[in-house]
PDB file of N, CA and C in Angstrom:
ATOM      1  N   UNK A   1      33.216  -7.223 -24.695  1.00  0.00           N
ATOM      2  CA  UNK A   1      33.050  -6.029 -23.896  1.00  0.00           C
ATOM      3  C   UNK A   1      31.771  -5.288 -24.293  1.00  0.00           C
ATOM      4  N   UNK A   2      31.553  -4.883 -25.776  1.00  0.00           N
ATOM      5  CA  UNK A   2      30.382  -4.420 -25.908  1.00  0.00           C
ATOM      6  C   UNK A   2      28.929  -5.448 -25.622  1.00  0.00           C
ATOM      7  N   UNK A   3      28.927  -6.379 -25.483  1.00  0.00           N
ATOM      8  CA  UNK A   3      28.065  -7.372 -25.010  1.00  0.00           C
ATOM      9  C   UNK A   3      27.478  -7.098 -23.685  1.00  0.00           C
ATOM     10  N   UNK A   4      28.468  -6.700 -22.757  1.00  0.00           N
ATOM     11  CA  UNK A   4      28.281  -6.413 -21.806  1.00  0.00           C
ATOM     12  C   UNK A   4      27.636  -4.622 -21.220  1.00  0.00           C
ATOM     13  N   UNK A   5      27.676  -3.974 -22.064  1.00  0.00           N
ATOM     14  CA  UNK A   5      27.253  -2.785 -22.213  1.00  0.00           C
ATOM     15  C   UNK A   5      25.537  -2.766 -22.561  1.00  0.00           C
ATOM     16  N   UNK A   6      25.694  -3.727 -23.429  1.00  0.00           N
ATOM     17  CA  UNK A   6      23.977  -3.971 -23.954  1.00  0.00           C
ATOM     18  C   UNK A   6      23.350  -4.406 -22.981  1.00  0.00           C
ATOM     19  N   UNK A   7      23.531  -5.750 -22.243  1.00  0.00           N
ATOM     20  CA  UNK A   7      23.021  -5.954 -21.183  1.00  0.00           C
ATOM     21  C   UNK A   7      22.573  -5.207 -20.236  1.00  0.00           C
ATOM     22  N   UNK A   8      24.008  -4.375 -20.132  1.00  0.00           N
ATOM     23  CA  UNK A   8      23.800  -3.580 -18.911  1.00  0.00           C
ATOM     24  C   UNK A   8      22.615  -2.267 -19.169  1.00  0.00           C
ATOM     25  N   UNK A   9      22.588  -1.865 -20.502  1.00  0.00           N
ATOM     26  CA  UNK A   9      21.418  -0.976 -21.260  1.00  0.00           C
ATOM     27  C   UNK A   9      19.875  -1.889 -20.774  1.00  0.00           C
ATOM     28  N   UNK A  10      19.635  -3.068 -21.235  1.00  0.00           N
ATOM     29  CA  UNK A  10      18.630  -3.830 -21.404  1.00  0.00           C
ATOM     30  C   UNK A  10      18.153  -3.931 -20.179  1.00  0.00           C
ATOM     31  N   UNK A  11      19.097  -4.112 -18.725  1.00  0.00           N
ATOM     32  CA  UNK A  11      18.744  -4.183 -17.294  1.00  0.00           C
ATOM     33  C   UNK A  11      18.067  -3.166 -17.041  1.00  0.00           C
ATOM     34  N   UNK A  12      18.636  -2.271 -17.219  1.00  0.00           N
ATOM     35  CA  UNK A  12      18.467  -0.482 -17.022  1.00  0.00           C
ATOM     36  C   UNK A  12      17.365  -0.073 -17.340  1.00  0.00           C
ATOM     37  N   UNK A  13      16.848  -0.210 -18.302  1.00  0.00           N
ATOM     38  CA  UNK A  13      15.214   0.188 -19.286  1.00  0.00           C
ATOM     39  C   UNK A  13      14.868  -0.820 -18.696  1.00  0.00           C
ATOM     40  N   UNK A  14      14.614  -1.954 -18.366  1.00  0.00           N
ATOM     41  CA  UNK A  14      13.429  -2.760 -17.907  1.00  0.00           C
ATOM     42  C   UNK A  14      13.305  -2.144 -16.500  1.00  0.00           C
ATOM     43  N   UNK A  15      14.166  -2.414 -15.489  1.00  0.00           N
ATOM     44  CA  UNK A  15      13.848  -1.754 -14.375  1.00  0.00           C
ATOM     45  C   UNK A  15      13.333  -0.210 -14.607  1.00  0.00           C
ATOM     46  N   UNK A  16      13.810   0.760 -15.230  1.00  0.00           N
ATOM     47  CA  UNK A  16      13.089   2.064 -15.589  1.00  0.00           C
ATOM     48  C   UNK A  16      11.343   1.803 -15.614  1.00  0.00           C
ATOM     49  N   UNK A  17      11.111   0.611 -16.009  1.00  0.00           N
ATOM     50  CA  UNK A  17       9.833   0.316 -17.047  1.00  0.00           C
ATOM     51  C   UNK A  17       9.223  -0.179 -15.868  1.00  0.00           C
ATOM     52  N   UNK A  18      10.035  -0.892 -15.333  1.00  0.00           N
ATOM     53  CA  UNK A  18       9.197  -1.582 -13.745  1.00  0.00           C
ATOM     54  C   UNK A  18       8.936  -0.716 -12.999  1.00  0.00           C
ATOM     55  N   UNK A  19      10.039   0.224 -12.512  1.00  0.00           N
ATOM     56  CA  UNK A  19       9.284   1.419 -11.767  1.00  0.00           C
ATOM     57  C   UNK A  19       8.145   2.488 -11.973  1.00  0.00           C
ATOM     58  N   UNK A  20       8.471   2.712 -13.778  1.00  0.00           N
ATOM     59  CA  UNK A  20       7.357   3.681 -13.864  1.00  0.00           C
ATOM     60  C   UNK A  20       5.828   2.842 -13.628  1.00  0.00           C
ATOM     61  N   UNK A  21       5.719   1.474 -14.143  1.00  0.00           N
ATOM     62  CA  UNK A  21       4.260   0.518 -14.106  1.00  0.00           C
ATOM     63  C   UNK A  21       4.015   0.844 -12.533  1.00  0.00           C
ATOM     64  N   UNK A  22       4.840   0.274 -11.534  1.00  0.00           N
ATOM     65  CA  UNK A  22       4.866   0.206 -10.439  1.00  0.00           C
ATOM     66  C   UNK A  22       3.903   2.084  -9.999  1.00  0.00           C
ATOM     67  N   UNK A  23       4.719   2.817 -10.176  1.00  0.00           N
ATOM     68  CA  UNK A  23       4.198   4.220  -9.488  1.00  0.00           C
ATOM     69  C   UNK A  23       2.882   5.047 -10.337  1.00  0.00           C
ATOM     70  N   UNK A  24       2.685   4.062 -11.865  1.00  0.00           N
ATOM     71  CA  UNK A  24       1.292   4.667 -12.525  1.00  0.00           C
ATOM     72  C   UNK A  24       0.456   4.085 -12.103  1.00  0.00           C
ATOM     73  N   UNK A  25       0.467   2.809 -11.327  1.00  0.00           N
ATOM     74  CA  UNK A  25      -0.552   1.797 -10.536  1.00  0.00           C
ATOM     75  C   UNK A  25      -0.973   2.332  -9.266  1.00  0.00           C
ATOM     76  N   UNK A  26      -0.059   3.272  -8.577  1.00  0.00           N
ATOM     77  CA  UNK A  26      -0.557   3.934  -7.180  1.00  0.00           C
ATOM     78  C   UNK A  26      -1.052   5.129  -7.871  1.00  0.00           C
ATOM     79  N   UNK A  27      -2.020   5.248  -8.157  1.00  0.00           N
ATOM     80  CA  UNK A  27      -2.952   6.657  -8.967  1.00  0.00           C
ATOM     81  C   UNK A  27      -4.161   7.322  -7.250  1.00  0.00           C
ATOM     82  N   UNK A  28      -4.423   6.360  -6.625  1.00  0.00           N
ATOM     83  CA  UNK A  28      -5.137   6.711  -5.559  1.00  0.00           C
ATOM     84  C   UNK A  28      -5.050   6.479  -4.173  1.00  0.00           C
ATOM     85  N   UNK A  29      -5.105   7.685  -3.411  1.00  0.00           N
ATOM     86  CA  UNK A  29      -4.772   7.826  -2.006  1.00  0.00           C
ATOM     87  C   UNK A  29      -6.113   7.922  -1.117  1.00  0.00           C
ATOM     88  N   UNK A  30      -5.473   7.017  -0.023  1.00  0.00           N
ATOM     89  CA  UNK A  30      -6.506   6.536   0.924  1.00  0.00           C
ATOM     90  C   UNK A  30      -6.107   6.384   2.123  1.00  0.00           C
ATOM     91  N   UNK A  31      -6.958   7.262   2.923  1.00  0.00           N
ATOM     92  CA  UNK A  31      -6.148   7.685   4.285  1.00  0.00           C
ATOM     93  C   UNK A  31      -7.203   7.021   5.403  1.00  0.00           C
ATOM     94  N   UNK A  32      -7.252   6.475   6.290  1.00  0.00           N
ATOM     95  CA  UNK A  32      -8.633   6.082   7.142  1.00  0.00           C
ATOM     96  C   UNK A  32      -8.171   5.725   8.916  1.00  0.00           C
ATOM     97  N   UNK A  33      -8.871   5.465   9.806  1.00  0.00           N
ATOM     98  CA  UNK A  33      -8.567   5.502  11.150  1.00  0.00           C
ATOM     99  C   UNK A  33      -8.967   4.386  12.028  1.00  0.00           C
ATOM    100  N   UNK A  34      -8.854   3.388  12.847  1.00  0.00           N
ATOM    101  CA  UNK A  34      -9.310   2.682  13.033  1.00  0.00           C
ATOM    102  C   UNK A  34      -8.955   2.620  14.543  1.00  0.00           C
ATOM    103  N   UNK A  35      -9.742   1.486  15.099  1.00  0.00           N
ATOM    104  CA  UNK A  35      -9.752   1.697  16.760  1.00  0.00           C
ATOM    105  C   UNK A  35      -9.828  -0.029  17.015  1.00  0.00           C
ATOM    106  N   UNK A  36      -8.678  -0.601  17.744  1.00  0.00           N
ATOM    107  CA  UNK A  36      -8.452  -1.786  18.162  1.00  0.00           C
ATOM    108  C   UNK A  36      -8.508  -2.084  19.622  1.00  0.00           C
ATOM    109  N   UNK A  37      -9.136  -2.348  20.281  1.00  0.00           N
ATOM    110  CA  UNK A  37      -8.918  -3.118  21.263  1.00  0.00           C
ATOM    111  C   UNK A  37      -8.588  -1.485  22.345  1.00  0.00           C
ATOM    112  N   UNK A  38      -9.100  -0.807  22.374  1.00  0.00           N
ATOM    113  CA  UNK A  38      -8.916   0.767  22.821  1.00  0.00           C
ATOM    114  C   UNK A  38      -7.762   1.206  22.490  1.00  0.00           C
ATOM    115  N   UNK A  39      -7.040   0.911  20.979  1.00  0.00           N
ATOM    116  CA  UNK A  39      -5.681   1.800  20.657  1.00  0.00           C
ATOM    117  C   UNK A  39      -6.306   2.326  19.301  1.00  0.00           C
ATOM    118  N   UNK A  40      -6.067   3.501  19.266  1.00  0.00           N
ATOM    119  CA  UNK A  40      -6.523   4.079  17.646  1.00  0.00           C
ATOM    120  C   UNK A  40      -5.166   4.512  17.071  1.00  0.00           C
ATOM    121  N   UNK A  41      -5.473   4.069  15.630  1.00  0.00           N
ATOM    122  CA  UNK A  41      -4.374   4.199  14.768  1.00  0.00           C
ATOM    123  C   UNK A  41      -4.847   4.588  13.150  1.00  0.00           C
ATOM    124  N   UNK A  42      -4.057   5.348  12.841  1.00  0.00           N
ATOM    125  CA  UNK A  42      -4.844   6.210  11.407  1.00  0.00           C
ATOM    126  C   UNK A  42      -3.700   5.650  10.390  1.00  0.00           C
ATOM    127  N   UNK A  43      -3.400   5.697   8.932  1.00  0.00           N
ATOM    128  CA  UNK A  43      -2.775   5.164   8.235  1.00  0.00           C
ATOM    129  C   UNK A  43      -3.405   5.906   6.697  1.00  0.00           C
ATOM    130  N   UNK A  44      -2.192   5.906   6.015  1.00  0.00           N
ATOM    131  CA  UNK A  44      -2.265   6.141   4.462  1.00  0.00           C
ATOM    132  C   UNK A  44      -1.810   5.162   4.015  1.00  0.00           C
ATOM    133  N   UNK A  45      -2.695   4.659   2.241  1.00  0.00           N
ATOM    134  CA  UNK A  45      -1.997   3.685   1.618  1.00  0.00           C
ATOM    135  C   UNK A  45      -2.307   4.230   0.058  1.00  0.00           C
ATOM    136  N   UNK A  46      -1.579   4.082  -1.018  1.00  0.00           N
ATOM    137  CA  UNK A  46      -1.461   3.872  -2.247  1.00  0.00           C
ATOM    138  C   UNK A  46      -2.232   2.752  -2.823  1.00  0.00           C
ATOM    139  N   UNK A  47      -3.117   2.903  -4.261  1.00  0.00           N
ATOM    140  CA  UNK A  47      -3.520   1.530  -4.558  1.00  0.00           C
ATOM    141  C   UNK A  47      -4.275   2.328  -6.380  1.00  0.00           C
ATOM    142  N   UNK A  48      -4.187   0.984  -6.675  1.00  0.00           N
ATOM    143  CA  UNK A  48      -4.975   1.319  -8.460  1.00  0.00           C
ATOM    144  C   UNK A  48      -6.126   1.881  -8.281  1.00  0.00           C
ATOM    145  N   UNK A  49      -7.189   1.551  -7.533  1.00  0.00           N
ATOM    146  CA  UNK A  49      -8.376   1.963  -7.349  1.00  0.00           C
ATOM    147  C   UNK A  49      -8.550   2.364  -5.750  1.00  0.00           C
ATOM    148  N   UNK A  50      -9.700   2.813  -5.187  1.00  0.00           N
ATOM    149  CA  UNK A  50     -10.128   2.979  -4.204  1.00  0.00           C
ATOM    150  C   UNK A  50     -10.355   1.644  -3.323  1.00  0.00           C
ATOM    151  N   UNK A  51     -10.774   0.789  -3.622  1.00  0.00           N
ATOM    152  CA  UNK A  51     -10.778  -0.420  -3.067  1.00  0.00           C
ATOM    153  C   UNK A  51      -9.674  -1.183  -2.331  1.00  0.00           C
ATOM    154  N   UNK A  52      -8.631  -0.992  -2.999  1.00  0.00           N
ATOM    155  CA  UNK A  52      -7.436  -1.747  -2.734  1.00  0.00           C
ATOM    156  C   UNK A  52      -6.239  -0.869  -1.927  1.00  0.00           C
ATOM    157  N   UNK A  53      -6.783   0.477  -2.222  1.00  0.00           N
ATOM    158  CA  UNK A  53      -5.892   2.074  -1.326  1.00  0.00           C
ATOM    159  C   UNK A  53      -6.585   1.341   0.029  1.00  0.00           C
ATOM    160  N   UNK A  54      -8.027   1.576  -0.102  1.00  0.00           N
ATOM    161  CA  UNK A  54      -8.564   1.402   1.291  1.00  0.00           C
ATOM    162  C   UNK A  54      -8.148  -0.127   1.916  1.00  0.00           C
ATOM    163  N   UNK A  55      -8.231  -1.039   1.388  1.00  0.00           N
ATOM    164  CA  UNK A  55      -7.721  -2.081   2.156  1.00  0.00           C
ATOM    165  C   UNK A  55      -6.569  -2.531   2.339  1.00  0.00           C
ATOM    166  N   UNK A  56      -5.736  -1.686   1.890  1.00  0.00           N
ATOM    167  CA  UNK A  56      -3.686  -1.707   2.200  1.00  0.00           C
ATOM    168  C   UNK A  56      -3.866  -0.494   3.455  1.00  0.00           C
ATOM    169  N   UNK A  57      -4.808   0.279   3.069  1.00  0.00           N
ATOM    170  CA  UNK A  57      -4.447   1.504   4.617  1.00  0.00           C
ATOM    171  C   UNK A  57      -5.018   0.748   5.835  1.00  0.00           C
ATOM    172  N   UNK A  58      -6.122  -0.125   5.767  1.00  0.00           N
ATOM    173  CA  UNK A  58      -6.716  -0.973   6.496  1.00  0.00           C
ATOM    174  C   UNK A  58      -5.641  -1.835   7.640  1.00  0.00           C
ATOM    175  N   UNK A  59      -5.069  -2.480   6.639  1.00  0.00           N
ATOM    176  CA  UNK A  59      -4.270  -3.414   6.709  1.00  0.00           C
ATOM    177  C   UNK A  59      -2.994  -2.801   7.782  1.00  0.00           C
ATOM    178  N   UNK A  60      -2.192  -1.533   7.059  1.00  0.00           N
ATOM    179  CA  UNK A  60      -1.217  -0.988   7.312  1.00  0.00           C
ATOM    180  C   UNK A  60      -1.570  -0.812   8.773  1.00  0.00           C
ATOM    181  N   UNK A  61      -2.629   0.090   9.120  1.00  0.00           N
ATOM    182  CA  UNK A  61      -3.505   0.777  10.523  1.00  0.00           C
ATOM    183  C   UNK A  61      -3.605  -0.602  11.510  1.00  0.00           C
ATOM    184  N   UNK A  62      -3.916  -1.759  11.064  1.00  0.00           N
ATOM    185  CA  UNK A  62      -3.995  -3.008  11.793  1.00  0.00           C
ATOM    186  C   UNK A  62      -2.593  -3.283  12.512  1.00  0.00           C
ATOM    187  N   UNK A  63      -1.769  -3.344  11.323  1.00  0.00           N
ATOM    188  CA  UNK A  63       0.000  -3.803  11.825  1.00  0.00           C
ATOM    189  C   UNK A  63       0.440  -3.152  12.829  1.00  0.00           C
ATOM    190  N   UNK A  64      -0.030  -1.586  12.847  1.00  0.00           N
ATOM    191  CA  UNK A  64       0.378  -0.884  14.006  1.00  0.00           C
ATOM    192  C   UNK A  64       0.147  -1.338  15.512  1.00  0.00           C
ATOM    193  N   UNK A  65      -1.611  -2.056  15.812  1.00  0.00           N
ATOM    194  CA  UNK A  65      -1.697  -2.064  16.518  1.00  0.00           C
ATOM    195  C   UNK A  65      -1.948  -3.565  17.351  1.00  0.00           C
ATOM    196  N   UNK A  66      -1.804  -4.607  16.492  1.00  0.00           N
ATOM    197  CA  UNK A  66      -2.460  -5.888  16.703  1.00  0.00           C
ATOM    198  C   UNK A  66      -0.986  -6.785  16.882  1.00  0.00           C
ATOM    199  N   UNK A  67      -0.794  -8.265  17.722  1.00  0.00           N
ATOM    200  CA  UNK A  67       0.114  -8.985  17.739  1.00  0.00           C
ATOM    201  C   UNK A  67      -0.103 -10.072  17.695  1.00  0.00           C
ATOM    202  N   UNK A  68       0.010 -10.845  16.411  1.00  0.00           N
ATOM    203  CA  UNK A  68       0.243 -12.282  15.373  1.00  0.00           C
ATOM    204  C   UNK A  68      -1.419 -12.075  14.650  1.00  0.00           C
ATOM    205  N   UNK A  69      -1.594 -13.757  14.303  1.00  0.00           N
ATOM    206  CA  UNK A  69      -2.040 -13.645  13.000  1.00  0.00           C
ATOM    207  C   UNK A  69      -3.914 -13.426  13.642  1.00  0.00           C
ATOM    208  N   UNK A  70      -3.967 -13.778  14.980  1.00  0.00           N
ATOM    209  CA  UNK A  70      -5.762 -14.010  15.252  1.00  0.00           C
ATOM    210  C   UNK A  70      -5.653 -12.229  15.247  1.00  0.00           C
ATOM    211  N   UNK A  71      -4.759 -11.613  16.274  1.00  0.00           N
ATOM    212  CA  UNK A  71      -5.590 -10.154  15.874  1.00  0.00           C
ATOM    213  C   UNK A  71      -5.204  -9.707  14.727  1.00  0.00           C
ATOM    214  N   UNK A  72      -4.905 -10.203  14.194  1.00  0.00           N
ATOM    215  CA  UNK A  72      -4.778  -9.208  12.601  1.00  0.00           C
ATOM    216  C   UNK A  72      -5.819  -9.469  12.163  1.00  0.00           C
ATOM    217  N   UNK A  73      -6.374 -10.649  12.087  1.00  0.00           N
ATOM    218  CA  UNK A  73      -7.273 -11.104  11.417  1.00  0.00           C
ATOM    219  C   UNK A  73      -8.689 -10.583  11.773  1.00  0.00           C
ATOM    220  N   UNK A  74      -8.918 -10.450  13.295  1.00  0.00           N
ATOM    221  CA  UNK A  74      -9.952  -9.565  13.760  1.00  0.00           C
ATOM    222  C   UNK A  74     -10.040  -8.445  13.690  1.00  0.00           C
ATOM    223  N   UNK A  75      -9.033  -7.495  13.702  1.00  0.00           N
ATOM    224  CA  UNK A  75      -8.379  -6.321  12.994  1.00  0.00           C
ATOM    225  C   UNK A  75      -9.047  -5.883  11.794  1.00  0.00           C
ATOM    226  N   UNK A  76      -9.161  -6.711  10.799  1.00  0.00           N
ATOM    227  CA  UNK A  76      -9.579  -6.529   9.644  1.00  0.00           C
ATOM    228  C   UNK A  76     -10.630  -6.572   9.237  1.00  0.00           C
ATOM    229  N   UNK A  77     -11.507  -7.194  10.657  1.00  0.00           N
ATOM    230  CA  UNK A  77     -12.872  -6.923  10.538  1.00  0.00           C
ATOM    231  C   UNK A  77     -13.456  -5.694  11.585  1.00  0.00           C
ATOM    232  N   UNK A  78     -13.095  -4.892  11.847  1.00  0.00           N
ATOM    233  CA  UNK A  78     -13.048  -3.479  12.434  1.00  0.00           C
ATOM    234  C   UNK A  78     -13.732  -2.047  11.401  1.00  0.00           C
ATOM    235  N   UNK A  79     -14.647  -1.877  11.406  1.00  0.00           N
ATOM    236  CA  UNK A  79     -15.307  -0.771  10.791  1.00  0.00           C
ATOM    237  C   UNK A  79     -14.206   0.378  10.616  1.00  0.00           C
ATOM    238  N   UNK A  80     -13.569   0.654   9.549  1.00  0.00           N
ATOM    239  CA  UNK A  80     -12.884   2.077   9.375  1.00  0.00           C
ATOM    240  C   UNK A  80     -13.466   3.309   9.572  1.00  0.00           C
ATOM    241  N   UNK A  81     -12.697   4.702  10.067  1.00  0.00           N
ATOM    242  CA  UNK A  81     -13.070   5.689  10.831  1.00  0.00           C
ATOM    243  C   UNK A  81     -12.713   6.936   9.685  1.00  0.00           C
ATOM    244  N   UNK A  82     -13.461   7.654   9.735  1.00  0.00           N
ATOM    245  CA  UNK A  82     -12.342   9.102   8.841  1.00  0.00           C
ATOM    246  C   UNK A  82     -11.985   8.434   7.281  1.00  0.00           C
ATOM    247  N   UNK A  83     -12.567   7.935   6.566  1.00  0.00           N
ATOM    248  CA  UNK A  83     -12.351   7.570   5.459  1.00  0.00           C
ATOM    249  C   UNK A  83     -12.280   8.650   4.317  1.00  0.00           C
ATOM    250  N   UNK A  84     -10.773   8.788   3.733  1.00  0.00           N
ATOM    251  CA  UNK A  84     -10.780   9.919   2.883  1.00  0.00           C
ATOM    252  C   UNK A  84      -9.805   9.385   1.403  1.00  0.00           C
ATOM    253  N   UNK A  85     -10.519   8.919   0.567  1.00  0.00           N
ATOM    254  CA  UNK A  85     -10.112   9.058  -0.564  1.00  0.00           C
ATOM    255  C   UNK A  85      -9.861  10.013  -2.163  1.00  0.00           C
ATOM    256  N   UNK A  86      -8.543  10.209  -2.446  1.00  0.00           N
ATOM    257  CA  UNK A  86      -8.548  11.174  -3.487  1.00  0.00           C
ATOM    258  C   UNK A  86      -7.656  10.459  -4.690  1.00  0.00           C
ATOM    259  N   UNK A  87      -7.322  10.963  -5.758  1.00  0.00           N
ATOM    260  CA  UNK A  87      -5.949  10.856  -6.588  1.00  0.00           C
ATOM    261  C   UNK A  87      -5.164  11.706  -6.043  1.00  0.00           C
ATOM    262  N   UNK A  88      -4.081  11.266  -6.663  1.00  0.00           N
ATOM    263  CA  UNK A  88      -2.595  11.645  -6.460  1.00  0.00           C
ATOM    264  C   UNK A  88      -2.226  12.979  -7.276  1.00  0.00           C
TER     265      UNK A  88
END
């Protein structure tokens, strides 16, 4: 029985540990706007650096407006609009 208590301790703190890594890694916010095919769509994303905020909001702003993998993909080559990066 106490075996099972430890475990259940040991689950507990690792996931604790996964979430906090997880939410000290989104340190920067990145908000930007983009225009597809005459639909505009704006988007926020989370990311470690500026680089990777901006190309998950990229990304996110694409999903809204594109359908399967060719427009996504052209999507992503679309000049971003309103580009505003800060920390959290």
């Amino acid at each position: 029985m106490k075996i099972k208590w430890v475990i259940a301790v040991v689950v507990l703190l690792a996931a604790g540990v996964m979430t906090f890594k997880m939410f000290s890694l989104a340190q920067i916010e990145c908000s930007l706007c983009i225009t597809f095919k005459e639909q505009h769509q704006c988007s926020k994303a989370l990311g470690p650096d500026e680089a990777a905020a901006t190309e998950e909001a990229h990304r996110n702003a694409c999903a809204q407006v594109t359908q399967g993998v060719t427009e996504a993909f052209n999507c992503g080559r679309v000049e971003s609009e309103n580009l505003k990066c800060g920390r959290r």
